[in-house]
Protein backbone atom coordinates (compact mmCIF):
# COMPACT_ATOMS: atom_id res chain seq x y z
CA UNK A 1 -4.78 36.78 30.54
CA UNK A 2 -2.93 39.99 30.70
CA UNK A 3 -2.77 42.30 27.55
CA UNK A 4 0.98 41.09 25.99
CA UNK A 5 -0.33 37.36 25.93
CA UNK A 6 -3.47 38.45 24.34
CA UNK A 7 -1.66 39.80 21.74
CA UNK A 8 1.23 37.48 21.74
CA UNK A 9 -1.86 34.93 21.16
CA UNK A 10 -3.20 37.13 18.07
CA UNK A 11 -0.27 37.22 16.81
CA UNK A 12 0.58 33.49 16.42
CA UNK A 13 -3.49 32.58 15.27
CA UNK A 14 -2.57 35.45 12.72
CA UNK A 15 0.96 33.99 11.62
CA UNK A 16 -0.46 30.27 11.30
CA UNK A 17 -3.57 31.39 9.28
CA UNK A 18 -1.10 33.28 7.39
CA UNK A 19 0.40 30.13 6.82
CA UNK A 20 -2.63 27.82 5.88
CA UNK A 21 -3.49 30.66 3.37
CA UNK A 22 -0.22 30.58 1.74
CA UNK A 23 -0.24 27.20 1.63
CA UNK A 24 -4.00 27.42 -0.17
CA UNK A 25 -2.70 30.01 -2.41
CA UNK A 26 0.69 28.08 -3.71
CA UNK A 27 -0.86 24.44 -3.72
CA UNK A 28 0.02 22.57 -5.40
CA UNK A 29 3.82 22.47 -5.79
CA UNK A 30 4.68 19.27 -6.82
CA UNK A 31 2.48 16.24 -8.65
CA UNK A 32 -0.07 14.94 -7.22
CA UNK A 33 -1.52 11.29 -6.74
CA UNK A 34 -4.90 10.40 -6.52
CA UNK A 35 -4.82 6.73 -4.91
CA UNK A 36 -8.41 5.12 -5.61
CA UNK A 37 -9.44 1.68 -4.31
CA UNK A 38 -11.09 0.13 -7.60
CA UNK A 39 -9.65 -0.66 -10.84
CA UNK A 40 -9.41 0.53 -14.11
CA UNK A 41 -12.60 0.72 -15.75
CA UNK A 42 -14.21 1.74 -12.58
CA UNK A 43 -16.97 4.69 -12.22
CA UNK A 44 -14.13 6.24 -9.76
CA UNK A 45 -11.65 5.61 -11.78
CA UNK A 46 -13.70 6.86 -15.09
CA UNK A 47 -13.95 10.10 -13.34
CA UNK A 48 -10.45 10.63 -11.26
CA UNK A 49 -8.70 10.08 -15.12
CA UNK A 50 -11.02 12.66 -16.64
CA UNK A 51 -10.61 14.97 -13.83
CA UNK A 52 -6.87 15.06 -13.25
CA UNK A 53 -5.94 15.55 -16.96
CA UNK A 54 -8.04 18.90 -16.43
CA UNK A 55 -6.37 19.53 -13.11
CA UNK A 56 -2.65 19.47 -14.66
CA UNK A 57 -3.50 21.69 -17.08
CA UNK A 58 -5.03 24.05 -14.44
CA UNK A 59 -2.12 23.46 -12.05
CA UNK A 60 0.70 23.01 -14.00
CA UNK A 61 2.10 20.01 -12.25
CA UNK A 62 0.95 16.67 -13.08
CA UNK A 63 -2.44 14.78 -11.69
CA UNK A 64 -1.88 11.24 -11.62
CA UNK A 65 -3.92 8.34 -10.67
CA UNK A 66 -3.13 5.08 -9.26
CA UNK A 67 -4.86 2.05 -8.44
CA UNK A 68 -4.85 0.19 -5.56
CA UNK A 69 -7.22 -2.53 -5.70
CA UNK A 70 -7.85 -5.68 -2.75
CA UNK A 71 -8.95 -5.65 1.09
CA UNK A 72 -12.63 -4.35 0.57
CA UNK A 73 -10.44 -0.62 0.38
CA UNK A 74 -8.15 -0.85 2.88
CA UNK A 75 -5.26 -1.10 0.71
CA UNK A 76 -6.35 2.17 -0.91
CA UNK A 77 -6.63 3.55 2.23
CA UNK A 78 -3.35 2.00 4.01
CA UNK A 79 -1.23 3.55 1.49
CA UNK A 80 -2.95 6.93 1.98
CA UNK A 81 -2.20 7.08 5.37
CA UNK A 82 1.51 6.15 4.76
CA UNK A 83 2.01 8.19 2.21
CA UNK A 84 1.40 10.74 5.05
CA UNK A 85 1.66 13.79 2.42
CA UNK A 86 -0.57 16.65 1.53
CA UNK A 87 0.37 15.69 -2.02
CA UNK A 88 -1.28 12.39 -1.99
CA UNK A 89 -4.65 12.27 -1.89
CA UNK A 90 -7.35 9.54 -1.67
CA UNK A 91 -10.28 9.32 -4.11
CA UNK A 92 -13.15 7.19 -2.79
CA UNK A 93 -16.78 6.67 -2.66
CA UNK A 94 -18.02 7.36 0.87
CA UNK A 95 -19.59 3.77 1.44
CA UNK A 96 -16.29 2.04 0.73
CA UNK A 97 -14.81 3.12 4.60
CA UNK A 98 -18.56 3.83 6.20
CA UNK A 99 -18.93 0.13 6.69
CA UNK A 100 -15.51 -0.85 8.10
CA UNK A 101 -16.53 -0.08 11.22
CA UNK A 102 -19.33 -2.69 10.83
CA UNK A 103 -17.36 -5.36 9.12
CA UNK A 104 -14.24 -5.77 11.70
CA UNK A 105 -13.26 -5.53 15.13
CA UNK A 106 -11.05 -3.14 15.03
CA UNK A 107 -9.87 -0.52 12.32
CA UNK A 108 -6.37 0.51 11.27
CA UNK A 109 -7.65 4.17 11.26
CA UNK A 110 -9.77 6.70 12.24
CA UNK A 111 -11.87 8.28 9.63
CA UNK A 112 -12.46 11.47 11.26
CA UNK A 113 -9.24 12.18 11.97
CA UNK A 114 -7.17 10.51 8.99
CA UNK A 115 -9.79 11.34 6.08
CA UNK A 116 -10.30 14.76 5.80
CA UNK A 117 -13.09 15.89 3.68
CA UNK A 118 -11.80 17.89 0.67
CA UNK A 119 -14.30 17.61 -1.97
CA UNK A 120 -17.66 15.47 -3.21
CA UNK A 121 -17.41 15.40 -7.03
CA UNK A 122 -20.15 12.69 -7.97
CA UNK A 123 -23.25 11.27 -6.84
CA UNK A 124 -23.06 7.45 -8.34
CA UNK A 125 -26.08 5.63 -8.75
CA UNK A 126 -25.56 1.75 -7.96
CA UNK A 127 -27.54 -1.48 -9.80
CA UNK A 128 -29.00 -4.43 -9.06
CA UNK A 129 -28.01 -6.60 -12.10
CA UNK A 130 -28.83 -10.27 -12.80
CA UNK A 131 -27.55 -13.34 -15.47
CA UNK A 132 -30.12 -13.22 -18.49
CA UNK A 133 -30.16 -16.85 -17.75
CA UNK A 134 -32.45 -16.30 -14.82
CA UNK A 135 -35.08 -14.87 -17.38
CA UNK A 136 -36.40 -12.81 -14.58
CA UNK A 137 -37.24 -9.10 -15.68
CA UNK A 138 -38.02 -7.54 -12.09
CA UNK A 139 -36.90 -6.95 -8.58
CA UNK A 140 -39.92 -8.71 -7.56
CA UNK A 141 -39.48 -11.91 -9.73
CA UNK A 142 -36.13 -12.14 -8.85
CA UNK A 143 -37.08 -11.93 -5.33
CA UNK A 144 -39.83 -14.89 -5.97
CA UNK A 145 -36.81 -17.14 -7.86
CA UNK A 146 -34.33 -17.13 -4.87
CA UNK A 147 -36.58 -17.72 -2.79
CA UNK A 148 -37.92 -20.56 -4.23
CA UNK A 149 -34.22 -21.43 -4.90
CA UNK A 150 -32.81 -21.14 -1.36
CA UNK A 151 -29.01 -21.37 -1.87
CA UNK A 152 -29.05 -21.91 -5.18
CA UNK A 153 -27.98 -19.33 -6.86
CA UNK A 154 -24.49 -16.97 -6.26
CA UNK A 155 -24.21 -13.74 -6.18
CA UNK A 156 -21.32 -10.81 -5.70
CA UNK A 157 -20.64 -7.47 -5.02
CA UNK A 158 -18.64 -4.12 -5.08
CA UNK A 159 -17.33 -3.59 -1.16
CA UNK A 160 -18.70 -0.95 1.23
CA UNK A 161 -22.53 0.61 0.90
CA UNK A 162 -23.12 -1.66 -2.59
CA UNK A 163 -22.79 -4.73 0.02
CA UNK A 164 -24.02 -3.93 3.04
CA UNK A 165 -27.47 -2.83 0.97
CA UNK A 166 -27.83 -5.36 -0.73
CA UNK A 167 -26.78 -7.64 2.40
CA UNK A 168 -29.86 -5.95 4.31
CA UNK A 169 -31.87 -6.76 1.22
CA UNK A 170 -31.81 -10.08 1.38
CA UNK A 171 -31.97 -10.64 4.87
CA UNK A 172 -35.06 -8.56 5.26
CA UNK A 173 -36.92 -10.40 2.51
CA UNK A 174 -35.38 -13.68 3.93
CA UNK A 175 -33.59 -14.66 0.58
CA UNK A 176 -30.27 -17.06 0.26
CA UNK A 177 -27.84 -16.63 -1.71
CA UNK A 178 -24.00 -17.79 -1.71
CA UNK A 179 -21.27 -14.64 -1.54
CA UNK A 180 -18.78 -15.08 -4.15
CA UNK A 181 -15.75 -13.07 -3.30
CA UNK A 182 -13.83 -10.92 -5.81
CA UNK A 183 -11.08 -8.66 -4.99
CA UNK A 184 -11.50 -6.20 -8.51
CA UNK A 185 -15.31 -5.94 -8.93
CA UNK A 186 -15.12 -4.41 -12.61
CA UNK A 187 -14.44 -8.60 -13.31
CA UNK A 188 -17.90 -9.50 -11.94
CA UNK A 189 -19.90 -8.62 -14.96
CA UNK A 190 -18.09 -10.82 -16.89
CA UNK A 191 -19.02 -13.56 -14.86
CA UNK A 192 -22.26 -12.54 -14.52
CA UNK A 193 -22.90 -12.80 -18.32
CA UNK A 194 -21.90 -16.22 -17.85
CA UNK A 195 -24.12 -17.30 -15.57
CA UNK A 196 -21.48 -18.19 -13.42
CA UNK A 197 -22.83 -15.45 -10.63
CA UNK A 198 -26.20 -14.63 -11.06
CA UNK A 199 -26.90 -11.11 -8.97
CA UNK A 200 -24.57 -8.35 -8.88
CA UNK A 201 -24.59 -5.40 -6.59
CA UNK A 202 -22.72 -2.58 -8.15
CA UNK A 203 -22.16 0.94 -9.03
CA UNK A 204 -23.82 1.15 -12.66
CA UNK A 205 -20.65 2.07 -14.39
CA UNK A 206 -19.19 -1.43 -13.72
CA UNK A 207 -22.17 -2.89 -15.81
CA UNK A 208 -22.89 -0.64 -18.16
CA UNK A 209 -20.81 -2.20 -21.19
CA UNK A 210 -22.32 -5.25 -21.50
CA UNK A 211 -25.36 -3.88 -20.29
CA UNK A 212 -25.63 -1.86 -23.38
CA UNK A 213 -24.41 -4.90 -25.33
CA UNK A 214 -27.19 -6.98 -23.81
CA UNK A 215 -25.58 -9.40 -22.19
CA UNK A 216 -26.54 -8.59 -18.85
CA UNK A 217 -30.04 -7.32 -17.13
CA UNK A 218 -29.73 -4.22 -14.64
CA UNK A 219 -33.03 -4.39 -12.54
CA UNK A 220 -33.58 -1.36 -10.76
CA UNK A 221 -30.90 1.41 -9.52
CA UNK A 222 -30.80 3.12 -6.61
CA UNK A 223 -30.85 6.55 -6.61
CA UNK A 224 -33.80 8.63 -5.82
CA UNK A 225 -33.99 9.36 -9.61
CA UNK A 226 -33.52 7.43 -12.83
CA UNK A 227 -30.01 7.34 -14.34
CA UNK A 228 -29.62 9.81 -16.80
CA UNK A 229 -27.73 7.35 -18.93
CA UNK A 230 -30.31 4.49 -18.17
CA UNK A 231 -33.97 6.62 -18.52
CA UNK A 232 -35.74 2.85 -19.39
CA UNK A 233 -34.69 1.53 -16.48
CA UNK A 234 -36.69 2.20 -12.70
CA UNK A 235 -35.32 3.32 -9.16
CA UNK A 236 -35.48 0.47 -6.40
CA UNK A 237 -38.69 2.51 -5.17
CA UNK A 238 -40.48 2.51 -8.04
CA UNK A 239 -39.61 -1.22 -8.25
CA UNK A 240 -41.31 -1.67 -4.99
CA UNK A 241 -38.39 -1.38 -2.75
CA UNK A 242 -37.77 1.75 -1.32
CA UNK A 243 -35.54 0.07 1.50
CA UNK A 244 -33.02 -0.27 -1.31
CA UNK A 245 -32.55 3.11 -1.89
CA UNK A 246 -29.53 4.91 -1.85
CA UNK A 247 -27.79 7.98 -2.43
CA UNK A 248 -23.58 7.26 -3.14
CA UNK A 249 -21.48 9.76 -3.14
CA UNK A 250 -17.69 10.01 -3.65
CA UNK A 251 -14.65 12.09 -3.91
CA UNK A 252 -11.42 13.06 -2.75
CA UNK A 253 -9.53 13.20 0.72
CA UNK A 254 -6.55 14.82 2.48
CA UNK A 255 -4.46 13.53 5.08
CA UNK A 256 -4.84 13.98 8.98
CA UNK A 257 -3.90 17.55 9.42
CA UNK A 258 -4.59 19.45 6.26
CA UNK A 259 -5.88 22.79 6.59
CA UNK A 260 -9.20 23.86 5.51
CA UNK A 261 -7.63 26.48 3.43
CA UNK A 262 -5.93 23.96 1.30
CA UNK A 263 -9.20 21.65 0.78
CA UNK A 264 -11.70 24.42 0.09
CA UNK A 265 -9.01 25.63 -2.89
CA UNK A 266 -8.76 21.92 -3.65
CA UNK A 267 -12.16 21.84 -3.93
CA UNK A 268 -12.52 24.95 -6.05
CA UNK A 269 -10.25 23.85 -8.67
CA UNK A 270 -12.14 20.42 -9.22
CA UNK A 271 -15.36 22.75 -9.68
CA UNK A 272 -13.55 24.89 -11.67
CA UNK A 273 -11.70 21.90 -13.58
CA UNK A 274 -15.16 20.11 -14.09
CA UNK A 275 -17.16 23.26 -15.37
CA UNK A 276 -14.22 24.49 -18.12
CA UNK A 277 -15.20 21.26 -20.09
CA UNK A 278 -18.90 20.53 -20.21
CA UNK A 279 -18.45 17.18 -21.92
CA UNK A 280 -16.82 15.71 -18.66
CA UNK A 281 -20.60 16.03 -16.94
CA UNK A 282 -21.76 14.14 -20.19
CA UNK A 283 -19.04 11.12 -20.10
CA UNK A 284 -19.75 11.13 -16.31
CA UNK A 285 -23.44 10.36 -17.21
CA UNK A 286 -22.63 7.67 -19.69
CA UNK A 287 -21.10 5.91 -16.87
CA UNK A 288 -23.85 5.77 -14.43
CA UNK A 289 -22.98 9.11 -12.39
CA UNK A 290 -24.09 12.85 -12.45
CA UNK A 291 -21.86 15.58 -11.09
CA UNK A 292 -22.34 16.78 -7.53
CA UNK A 293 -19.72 18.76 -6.09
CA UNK A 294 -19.29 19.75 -2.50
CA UNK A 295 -16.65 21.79 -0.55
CA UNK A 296 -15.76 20.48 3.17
CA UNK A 297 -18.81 21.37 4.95
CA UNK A 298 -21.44 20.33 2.39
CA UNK A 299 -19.09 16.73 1.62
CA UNK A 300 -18.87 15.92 5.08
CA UNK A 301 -22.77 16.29 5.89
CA UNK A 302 -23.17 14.23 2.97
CA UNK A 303 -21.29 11.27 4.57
CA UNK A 304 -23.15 11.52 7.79
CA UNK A 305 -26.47 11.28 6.32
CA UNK A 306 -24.78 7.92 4.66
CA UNK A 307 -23.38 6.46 7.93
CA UNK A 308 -26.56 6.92 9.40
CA UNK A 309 -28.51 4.97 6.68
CA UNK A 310 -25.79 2.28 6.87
CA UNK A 311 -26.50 2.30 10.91
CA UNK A 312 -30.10 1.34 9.91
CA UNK A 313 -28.84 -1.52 7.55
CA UNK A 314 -26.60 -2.68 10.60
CA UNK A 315 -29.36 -3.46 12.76
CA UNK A 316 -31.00 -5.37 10.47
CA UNK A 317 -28.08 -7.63 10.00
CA UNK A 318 -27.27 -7.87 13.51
CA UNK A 319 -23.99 -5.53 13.20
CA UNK A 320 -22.66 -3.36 15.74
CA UNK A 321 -19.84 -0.86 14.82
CA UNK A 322 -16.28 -1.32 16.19
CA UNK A 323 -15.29 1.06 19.26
């Protein structure tokens, strides 16, 4: 390459990081929507809705959430994509899009290159709850009641890593059960304090109101530590079932295209946001999560190490992921 095109090539990798920076530097100039695939109520939604009131402030344009319930997250994630604007943003735990490729022939997207990585703001821990009607008070006595109950009793669960775990679960210990379908999982609890389901796979902020109001029994969580906002109650390894363990993390996304620039200043104004009120961290908590952010990098290593877990689970149940 002669000398001119060498610099005529400096010159344009100059004037387009130029640009990116710019970008990173003025962003954001409009609102912004956070589209999120659960409901109200929601440990996602808990957090996006305590987290974009501090981001308007910070910004100075508004931070506004909006649900988008139904098709185990592709709805959330349909109307990302067609939004197809750097001002609209998805906020989603990791597991709800690392099992599509597991659960259907052929997806309507490419993760890699239509979910960008922006930031990881929580780790949430998830919870195997039962129906006080079962009277059980363990992960192993509930294991010995379904199975001396095959297909007797129902149970339901949140989509992505919350199902396929528990899924493996009780195909590795053998256990049937009958899948009741719901498409807004923060109306499960309700049922399960009626006995009407009677095993819930969850994150723990879906259960813990009537949890606290004892009208449903959370069993073990997930993580590789005890909920802060549930000390009394064990991880799934100290239960006896390490297989169950789990590490879920969530947060936001930018559209195919967006320069790392942008996301890493995205990123460090959610930090920023999260650290100028310490009583977020403590409401997060309350709900069954614990702060954990990540920029780009650290957010996308963090889903790999999930999708690799979730491979695991997928040869258990016989799954192979779309192509």
């Amino acid at each position: 390459m002669s000398r001119l095109a060498l610099l005529a090539a400096f010159a344009l990798f100059a004037s387009l990081n130029g640009i990116a920076t710019a970008s990173a530097q003025t962003y954001p100039q409009r609102a912004v929507k956070f589209i999120l695939p659960f409901g109200a109520g929601s440990g996602t939604d808990i957090t996006a809705r305590l987290v974009a009131d501090k981001l308007t402030a910070r910004w100075g344009k508004p931070a506004v959430v909006e649900n988008r319930p139904g098709g185990d997250g592709l709805v959330s994630i349909n109307a990302f994509i067609a939004a197809n604007d750097d001002h609209t943003l998805l906020w989603v735990p990791v597991g709800t899009f690392a099992v599509h490729p597991y659960e259907r022939d052929k997806l309507p997207y490419d993760a890699d290159r239509d979910l960008l990585p922006i930031v990881n703001v929580t780790a949430l821990f998830l919870a195997a709850t039962v129906s006080p009607a079962l009277n059980v008070g363990s992960l192993r006595e509930l294991v010995a009641l379904v199975r001396a109950n095959p297909g007797k009793f129902n149970w339901a669960t949140a989509n992505g890593n919350a199902d396929f775990l528990m899924s493996g679960f009780l195909k590795s210990n053998g256990l049937e059960m009958s899948k009741v379908p719901y498409r807004d999982i923060v109306q499960a609890p309700n049922d399960l304090a009626e006995n009407r389901i009677q095993l819930l796979s969850s994150s723990l902020a879906v259960v813990t109101p009537l949890m606290q109001a004892g009208k449903i029994k959370v069993l073990a969580t997930t993580g590789r530590r005890r909920a802060p906002s549930a000390p009394d109650i064990p991880t799934v390894r100290e239960a006896g079932y390490p297989a169950l363990e789990m590490e879920s993390i969530g947060g936001i996304f930018g559209p195919r295209g967006m320069p790392l620039p942008v996301r890493e200043q995205i990123a460090a104004d959610v930090r920023a946001a999260i650290a100028s009120d310490p009583s977020i961290a403590t409401k997060l908590q309350a709900t069954g999560q614990v702060v954990d952010i990540r920029g780009p990098a650290e957010f996308a290593a963090g889903i790999k190490e999930l999708r690799d877990q979730l491979g695991g689970i997928a040869k258990v149940l016989g799954m192979k992921a779309a192509q």
